[in-house]
N, C-alpha and C. Protein backbone atom coordinates (compact mmCIF):
# COMPACT_ATOMS: atom_id res chain seq x y z
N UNK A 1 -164.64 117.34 302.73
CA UNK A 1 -165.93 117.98 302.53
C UNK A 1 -166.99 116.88 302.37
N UNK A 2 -168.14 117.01 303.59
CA UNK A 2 -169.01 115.66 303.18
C UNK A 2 -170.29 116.38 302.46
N UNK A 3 -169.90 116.51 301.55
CA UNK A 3 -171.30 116.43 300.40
C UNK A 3 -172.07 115.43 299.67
N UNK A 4 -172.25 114.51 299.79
CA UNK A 4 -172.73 112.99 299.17
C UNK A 4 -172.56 111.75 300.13
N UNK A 5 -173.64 111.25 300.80
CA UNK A 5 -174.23 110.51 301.56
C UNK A 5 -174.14 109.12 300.94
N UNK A 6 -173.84 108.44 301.86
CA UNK A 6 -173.97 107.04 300.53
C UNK A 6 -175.30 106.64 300.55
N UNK A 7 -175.15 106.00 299.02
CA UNK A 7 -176.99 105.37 298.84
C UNK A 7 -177.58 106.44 298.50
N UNK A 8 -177.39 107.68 298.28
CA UNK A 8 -178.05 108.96 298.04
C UNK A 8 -178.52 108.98 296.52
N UNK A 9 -179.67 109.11 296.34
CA UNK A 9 -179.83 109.49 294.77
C UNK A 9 -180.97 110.80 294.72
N UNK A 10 -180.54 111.24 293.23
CA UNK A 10 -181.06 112.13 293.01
C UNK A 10 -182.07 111.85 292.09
N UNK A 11 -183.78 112.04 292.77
CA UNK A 11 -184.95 111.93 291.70
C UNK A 11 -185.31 112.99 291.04
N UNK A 12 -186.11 112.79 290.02
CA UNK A 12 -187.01 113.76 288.88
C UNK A 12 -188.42 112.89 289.06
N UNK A 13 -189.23 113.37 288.07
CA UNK A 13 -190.07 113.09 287.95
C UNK A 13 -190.13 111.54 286.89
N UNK A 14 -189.01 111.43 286.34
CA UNK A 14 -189.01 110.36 285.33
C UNK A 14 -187.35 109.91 285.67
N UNK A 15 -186.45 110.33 286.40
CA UNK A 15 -185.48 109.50 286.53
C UNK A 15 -184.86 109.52 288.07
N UNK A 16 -183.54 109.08 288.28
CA UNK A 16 -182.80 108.85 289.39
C UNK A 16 -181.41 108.75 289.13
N UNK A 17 -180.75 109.80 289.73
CA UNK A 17 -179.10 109.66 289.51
C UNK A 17 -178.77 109.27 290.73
N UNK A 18 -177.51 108.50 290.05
CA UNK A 18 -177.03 107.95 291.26
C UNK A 18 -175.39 107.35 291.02
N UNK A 19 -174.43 107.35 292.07
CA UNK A 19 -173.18 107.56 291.79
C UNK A 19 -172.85 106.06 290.75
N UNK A 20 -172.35 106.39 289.63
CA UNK A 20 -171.73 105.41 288.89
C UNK A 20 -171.04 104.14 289.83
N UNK A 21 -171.27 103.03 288.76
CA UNK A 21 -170.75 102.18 289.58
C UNK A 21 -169.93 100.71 288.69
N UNK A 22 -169.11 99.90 289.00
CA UNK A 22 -168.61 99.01 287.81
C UNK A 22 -169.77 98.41 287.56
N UNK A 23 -171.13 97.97 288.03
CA UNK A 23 -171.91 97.30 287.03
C UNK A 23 -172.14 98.41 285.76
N UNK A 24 -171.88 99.72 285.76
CA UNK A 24 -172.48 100.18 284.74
C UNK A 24 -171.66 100.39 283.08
N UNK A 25 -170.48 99.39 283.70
CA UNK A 25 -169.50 99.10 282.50
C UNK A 25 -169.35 98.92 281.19
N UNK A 26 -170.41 97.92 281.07
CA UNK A 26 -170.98 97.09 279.44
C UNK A 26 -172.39 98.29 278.92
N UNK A 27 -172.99 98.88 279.88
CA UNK A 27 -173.77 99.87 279.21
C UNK A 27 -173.16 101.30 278.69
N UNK A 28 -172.47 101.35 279.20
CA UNK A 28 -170.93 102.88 279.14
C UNK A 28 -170.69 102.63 278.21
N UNK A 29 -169.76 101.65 277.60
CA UNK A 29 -169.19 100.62 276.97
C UNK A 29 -169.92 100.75 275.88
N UNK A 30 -171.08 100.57 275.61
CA UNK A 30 -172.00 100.34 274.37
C UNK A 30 -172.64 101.34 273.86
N UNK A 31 -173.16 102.37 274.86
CA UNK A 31 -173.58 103.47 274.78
C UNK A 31 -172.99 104.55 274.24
N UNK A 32 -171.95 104.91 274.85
CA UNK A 32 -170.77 105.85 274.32
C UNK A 32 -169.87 105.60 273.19
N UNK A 33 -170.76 105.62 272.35
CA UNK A 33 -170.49 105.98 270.44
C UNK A 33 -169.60 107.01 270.30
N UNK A 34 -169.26 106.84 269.02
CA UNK A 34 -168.19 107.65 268.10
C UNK A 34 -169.60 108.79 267.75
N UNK A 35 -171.02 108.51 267.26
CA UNK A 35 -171.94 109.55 267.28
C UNK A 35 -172.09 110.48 268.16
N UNK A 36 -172.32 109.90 270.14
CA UNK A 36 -172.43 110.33 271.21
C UNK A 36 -171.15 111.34 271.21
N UNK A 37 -170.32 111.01 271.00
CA UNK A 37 -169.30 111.79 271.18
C UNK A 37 -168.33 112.67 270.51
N UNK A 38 -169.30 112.62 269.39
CA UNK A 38 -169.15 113.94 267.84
C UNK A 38 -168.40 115.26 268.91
N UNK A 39 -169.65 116.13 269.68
CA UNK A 39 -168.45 116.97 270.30
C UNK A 39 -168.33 117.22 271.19
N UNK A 40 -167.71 116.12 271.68
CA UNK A 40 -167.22 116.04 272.82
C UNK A 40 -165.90 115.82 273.30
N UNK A 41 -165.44 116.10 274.20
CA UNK A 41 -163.87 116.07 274.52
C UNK A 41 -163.47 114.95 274.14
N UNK A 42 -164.25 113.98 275.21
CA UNK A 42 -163.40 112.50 275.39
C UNK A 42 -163.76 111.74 274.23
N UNK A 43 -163.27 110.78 273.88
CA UNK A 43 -163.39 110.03 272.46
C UNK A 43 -164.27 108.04 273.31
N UNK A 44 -164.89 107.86 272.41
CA UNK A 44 -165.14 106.91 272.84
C UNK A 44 -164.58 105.69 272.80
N UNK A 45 -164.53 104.97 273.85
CA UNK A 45 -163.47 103.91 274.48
C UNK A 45 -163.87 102.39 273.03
N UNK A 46 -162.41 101.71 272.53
CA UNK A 46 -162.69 100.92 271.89
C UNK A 46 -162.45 99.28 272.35
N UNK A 47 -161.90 99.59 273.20
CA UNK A 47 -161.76 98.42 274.08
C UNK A 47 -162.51 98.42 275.66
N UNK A 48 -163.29 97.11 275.96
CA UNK A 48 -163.77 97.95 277.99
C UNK A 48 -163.11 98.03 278.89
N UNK A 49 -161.89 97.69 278.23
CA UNK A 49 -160.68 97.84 279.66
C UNK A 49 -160.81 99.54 279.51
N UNK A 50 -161.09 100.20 279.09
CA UNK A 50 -160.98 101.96 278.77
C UNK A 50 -162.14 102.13 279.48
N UNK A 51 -163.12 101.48 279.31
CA UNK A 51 -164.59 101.96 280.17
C UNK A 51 -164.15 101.92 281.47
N UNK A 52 -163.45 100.25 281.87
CA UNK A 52 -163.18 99.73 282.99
C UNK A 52 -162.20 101.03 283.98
N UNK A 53 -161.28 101.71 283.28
CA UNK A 53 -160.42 102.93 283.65
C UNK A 53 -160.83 104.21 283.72
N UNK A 54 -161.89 104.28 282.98
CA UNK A 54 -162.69 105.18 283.13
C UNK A 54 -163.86 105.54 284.96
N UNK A 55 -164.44 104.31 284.90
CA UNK A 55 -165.52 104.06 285.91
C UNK A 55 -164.15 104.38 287.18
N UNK A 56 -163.23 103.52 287.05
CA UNK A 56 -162.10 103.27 288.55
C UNK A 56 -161.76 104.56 288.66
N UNK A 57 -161.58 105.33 287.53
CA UNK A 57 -161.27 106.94 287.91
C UNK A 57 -162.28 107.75 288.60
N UNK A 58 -163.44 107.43 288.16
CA UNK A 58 -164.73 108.13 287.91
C UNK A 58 -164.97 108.16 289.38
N UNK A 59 -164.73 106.66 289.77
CA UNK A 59 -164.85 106.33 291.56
C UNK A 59 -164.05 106.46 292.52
N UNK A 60 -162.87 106.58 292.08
CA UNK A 60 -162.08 107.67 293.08
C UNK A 60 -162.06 109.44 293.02
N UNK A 61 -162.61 109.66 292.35
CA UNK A 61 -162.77 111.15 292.21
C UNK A 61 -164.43 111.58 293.08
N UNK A 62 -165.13 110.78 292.40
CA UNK A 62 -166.36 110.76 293.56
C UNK A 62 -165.93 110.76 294.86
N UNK A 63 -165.01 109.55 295.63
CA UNK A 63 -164.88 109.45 296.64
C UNK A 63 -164.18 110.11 297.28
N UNK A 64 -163.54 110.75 296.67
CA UNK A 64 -162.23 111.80 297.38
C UNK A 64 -163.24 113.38 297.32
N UNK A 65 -164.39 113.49 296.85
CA UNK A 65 -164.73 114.59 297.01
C UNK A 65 -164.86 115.70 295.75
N UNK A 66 -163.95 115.30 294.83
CA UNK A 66 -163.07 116.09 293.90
C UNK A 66 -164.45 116.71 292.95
N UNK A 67 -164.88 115.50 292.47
CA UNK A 67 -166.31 115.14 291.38
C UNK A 67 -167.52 114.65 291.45
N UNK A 68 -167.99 114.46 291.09
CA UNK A 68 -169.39 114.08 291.04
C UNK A 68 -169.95 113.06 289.98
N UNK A 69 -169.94 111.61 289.91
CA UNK A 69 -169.92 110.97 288.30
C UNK A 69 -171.35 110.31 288.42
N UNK A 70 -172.11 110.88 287.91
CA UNK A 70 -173.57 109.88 287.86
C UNK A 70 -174.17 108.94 286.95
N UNK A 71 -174.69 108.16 287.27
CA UNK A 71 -175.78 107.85 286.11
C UNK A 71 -177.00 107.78 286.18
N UNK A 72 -177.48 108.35 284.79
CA UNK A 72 -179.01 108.23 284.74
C UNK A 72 -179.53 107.08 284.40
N UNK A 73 -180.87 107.13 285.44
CA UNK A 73 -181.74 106.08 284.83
C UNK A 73 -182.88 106.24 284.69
N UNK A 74 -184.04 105.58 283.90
CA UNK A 74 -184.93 105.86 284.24
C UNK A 74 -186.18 105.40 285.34
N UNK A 75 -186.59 105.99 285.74
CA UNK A 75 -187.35 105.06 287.42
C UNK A 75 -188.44 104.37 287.08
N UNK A 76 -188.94 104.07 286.30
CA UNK A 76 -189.79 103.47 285.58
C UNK A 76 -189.16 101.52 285.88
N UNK A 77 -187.65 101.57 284.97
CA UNK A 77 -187.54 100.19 284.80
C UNK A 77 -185.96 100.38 285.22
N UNK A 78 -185.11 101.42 285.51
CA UNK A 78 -184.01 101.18 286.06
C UNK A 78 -183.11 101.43 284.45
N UNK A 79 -183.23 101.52 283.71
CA UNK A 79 -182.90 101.34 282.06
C UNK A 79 -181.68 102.77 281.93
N UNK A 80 -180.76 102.18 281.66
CA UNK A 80 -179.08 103.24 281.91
C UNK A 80 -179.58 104.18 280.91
N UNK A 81 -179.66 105.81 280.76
CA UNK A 81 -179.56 106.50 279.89
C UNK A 81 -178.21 107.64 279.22
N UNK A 82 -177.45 107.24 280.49
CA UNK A 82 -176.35 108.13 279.97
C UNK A 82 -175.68 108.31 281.45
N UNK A 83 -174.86 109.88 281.24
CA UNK A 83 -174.23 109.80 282.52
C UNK A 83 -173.99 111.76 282.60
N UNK A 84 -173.77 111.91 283.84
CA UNK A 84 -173.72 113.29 284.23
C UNK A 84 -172.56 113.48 285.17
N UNK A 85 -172.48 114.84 285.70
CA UNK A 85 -171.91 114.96 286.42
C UNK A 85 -171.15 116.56 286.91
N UNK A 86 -170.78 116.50 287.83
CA UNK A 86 -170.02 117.93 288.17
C UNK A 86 -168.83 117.75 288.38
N UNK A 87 -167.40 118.44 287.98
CA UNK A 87 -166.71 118.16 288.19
C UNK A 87 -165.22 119.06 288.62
N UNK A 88 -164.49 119.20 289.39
CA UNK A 88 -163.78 120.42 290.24
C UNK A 88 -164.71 121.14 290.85
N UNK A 89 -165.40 120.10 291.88
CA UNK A 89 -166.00 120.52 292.75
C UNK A 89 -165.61 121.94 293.32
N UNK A 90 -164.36 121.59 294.36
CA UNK A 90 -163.97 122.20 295.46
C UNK A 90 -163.54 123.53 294.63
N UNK A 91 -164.38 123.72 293.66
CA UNK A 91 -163.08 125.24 292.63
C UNK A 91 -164.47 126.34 292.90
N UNK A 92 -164.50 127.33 292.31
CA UNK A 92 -165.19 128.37 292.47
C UNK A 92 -166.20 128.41 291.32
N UNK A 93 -165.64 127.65 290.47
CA UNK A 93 -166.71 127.35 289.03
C UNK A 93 -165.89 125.74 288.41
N UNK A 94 -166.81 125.03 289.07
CA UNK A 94 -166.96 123.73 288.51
C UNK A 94 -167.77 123.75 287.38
N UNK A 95 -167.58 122.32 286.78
CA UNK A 95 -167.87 122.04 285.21
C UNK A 95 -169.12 121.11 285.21
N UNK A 96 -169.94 121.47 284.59
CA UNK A 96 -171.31 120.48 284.24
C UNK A 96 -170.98 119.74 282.68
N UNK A 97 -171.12 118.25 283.10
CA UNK A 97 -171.72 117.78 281.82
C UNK A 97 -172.67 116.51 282.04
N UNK A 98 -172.81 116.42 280.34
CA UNK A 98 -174.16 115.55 280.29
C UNK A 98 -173.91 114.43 278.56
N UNK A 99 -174.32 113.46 278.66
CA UNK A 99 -174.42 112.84 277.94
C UNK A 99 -175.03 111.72 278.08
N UNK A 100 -176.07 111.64 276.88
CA UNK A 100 -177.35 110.41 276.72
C UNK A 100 -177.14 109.42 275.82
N UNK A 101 -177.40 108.32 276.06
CA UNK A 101 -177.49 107.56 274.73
C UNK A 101 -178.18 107.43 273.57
N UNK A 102 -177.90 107.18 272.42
CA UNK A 102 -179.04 107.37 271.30
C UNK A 102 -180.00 107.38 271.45
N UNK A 103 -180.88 106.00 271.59
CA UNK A 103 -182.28 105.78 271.95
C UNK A 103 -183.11 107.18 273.29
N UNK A 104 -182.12 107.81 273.99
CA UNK A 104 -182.47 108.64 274.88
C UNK A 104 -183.08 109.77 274.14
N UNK A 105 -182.19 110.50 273.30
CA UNK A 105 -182.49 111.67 272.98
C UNK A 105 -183.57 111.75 272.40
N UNK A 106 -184.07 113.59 272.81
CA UNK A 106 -185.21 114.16 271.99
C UNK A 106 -186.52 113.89 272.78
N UNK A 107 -186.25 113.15 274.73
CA UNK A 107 -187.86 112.71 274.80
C UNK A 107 -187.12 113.97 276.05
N UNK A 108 -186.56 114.98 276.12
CA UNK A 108 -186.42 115.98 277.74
C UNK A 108 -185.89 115.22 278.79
N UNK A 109 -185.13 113.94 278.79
CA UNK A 109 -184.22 113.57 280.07
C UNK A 109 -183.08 114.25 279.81
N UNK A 110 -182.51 114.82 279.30
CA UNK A 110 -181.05 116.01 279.48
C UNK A 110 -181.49 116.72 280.65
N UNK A 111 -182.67 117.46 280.03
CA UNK A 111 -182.93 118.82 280.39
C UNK A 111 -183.84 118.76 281.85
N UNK A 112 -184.04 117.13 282.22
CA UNK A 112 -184.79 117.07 283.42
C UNK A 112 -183.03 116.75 284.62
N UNK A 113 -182.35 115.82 283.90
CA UNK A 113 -181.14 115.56 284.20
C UNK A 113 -180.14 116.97 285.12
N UNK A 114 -179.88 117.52 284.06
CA UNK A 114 -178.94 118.62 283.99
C UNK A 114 -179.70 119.69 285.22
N UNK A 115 -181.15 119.81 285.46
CA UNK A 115 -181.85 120.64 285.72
C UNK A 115 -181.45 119.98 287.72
N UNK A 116 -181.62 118.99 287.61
CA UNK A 116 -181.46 118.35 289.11
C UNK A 116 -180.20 118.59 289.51
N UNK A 117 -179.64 118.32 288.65
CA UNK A 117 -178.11 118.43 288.78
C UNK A 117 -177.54 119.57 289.59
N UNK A 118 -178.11 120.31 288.51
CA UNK A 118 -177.69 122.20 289.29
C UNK A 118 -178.64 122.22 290.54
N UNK A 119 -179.77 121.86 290.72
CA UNK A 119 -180.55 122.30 291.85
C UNK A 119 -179.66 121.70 292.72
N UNK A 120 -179.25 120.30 292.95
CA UNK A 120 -178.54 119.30 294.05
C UNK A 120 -176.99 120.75 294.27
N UNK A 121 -176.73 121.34 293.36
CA UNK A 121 -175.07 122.04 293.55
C UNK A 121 -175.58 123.18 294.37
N UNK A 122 -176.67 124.20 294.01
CA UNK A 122 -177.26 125.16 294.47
C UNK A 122 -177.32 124.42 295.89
N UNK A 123 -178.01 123.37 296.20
CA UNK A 123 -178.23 123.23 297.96
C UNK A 123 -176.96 123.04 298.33
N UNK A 124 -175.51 122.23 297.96
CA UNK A 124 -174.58 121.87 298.44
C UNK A 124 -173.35 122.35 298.19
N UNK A 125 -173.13 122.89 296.95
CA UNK A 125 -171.91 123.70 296.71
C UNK A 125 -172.13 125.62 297.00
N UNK A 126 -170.86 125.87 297.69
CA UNK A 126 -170.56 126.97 296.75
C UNK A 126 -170.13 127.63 296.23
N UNK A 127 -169.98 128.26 295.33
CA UNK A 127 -169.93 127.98 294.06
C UNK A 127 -169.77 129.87 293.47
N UNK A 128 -169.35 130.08 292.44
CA UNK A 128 -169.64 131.34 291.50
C UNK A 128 -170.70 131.01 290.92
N UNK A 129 -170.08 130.23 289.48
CA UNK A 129 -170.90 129.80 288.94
C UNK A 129 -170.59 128.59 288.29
N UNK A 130 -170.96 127.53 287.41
CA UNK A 130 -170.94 126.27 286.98
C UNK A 130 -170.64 126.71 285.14
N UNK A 131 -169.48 125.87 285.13
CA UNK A 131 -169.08 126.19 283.50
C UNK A 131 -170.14 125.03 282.52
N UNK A 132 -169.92 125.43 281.80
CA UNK A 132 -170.61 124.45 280.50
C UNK A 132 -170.29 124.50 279.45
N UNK A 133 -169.63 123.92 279.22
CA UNK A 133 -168.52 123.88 277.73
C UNK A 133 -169.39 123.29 276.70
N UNK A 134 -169.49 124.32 275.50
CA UNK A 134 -170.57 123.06 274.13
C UNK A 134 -170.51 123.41 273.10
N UNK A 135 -169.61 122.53 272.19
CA UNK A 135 -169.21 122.78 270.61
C UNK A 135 -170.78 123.44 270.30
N UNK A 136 -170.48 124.50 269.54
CA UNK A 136 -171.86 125.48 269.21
C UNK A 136 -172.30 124.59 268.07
N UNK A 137 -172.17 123.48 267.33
CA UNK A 137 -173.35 123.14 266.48
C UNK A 137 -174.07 121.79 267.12
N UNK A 138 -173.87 122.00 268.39
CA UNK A 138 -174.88 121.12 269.44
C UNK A 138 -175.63 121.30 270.15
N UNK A 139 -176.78 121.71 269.30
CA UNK A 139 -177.28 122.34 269.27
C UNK A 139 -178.80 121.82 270.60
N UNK A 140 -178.78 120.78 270.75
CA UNK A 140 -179.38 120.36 272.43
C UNK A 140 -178.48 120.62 273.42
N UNK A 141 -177.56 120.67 273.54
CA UNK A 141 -176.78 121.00 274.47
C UNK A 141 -176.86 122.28 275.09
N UNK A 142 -176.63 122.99 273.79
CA UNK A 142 -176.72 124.81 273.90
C UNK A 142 -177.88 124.68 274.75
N UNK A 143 -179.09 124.34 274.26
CA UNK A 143 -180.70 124.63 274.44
C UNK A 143 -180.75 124.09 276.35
N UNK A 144 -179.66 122.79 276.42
CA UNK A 144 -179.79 122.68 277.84
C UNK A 144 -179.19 123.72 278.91
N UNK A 145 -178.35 124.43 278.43
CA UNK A 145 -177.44 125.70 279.38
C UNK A 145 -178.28 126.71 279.27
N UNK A 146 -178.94 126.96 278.18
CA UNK A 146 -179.83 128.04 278.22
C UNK A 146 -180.91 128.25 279.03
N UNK A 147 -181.52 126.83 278.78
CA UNK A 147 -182.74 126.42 279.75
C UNK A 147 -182.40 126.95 281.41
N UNK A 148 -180.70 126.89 281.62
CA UNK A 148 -180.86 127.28 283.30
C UNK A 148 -180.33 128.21 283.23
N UNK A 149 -180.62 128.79 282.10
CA UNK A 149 -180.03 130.33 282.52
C UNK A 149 -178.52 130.82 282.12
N UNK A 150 -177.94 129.85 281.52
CA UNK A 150 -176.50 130.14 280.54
C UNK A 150 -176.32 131.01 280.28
N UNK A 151 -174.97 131.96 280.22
CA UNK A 151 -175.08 133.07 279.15
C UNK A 151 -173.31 132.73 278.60
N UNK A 152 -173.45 133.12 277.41
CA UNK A 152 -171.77 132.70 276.58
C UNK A 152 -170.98 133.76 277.31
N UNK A 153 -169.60 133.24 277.80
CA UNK A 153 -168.90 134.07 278.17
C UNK A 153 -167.64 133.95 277.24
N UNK A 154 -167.27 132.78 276.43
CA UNK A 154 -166.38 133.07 275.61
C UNK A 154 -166.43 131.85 274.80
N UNK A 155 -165.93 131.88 273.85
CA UNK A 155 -165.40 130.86 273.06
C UNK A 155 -163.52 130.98 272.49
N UNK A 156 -164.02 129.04 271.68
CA UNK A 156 -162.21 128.85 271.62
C UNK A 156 -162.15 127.57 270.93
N UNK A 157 -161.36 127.19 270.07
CA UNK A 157 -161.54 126.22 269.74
C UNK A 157 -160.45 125.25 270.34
N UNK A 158 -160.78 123.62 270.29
CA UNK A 158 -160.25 122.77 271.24
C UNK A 158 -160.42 121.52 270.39
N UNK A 159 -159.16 120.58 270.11
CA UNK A 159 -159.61 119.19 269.41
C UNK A 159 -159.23 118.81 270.04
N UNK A 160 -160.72 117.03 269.84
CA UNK A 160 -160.92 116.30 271.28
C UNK A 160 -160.49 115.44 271.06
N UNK A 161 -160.30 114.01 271.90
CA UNK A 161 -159.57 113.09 271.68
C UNK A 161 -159.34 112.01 270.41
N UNK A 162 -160.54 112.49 269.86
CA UNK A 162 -161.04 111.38 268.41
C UNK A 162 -160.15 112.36 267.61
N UNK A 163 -159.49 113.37 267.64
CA UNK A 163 -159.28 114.25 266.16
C UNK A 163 -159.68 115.38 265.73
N UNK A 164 -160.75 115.86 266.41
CA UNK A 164 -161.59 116.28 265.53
C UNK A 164 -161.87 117.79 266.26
N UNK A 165 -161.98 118.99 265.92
CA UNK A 165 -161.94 120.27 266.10
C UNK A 165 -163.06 120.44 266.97
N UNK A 166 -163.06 121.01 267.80
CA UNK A 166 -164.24 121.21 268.62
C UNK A 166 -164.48 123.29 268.52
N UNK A 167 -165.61 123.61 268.30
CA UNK A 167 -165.80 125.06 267.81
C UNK A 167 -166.38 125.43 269.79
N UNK A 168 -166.02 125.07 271.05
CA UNK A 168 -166.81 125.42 272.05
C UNK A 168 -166.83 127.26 272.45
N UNK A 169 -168.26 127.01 272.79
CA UNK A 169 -168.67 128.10 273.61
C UNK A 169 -168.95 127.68 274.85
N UNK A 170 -168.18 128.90 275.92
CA UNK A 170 -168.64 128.24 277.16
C UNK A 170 -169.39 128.90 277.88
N UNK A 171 -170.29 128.34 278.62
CA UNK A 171 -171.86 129.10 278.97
C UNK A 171 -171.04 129.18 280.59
N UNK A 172 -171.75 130.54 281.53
CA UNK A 172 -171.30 130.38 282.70
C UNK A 172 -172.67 130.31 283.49
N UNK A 173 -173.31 129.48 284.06
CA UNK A 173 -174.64 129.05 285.15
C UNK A 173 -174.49 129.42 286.23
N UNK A 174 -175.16 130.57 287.09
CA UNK A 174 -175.13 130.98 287.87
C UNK A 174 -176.32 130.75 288.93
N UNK A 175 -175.89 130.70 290.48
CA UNK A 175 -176.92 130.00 291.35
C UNK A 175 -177.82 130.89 291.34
């Protein structure tokens, strides 16, 4: 399935995604806190050989079609803000996520992020609808699924790789 062009990025008005890549290692790496990743599945990497396994996965799953692994930046100065992505493409309801780095949050790059994201799936996938999994006391997160139109279709609880109980509700996004 050729859905992603190389060199292709995706603009906003204040950023540019674009397929992850090993320079973005030592910012992954630094960025992706034990805070960042309160509730979130994956636990954050304590060594960069884990980033390093991370990205090599990240880039064969891009390339085979499977996923979608981005990163944000901002177009201003190029400055890493986090990372996105879609993922079980080829399924009938693939998975959206999103995650920013500290200094990011609270200025609307999620919600400009996440917002491109789905528009880029709407032109190229299709799709039912797009899952969105989000421990309910995360509470920007929620606010980003809602923003496109989320509605809870169930919850469940799930502990993520750090330990720690995850309370998710999962929103279903429809084109």
């Amino acid at each position: 399935m050729e859905w992603w062009s190389s060199g292709e990025q995706l603009e906003t008005a204040r950023l540019w995604l674009e397929p992850v890549l090993p320079d973005d290692r030592l910012a992954v790496f630094q960025e992706f806190t034990a805070a960042i990743a309160t509730f979130m599945y994956p636990k954050p990497p304590q060594e960069i050989r884990e980033t390093d396994e991370f990205l090599s996965h990240a880039l064969r799953q891009n390339a085979s079609g499977t996923d979608l692994h981005l990163t944000i930046r901002r177009r201003e100065t190029a400055e890493f803000l986090g990372l996105c992505g879609i993922t079980q493409i080829q399924t009938p309801t693939p998975e959206l996520g999103i995650w920013l780095k500290e200094a990011a949050h609270g200025q609307g790059y999620g919600k400009e992020a996440i917002a491109r994201l789905k528009a880029w799936a709407d032109e190229h996938l299709d799709y039912e609808c797009l899952r969105y999994p989000v421990d309910r006391r995360n509470l920007a997160s929620r606010k980003l699924a809602e923003h496109l139109g989320g509605r809870i279709v169930g919850e469940y609880t799930q502990m993520n790789l750090s330990g720690r109980m995850l309370e998710v509700l999962e929103y279903r996004i429809y084109p």
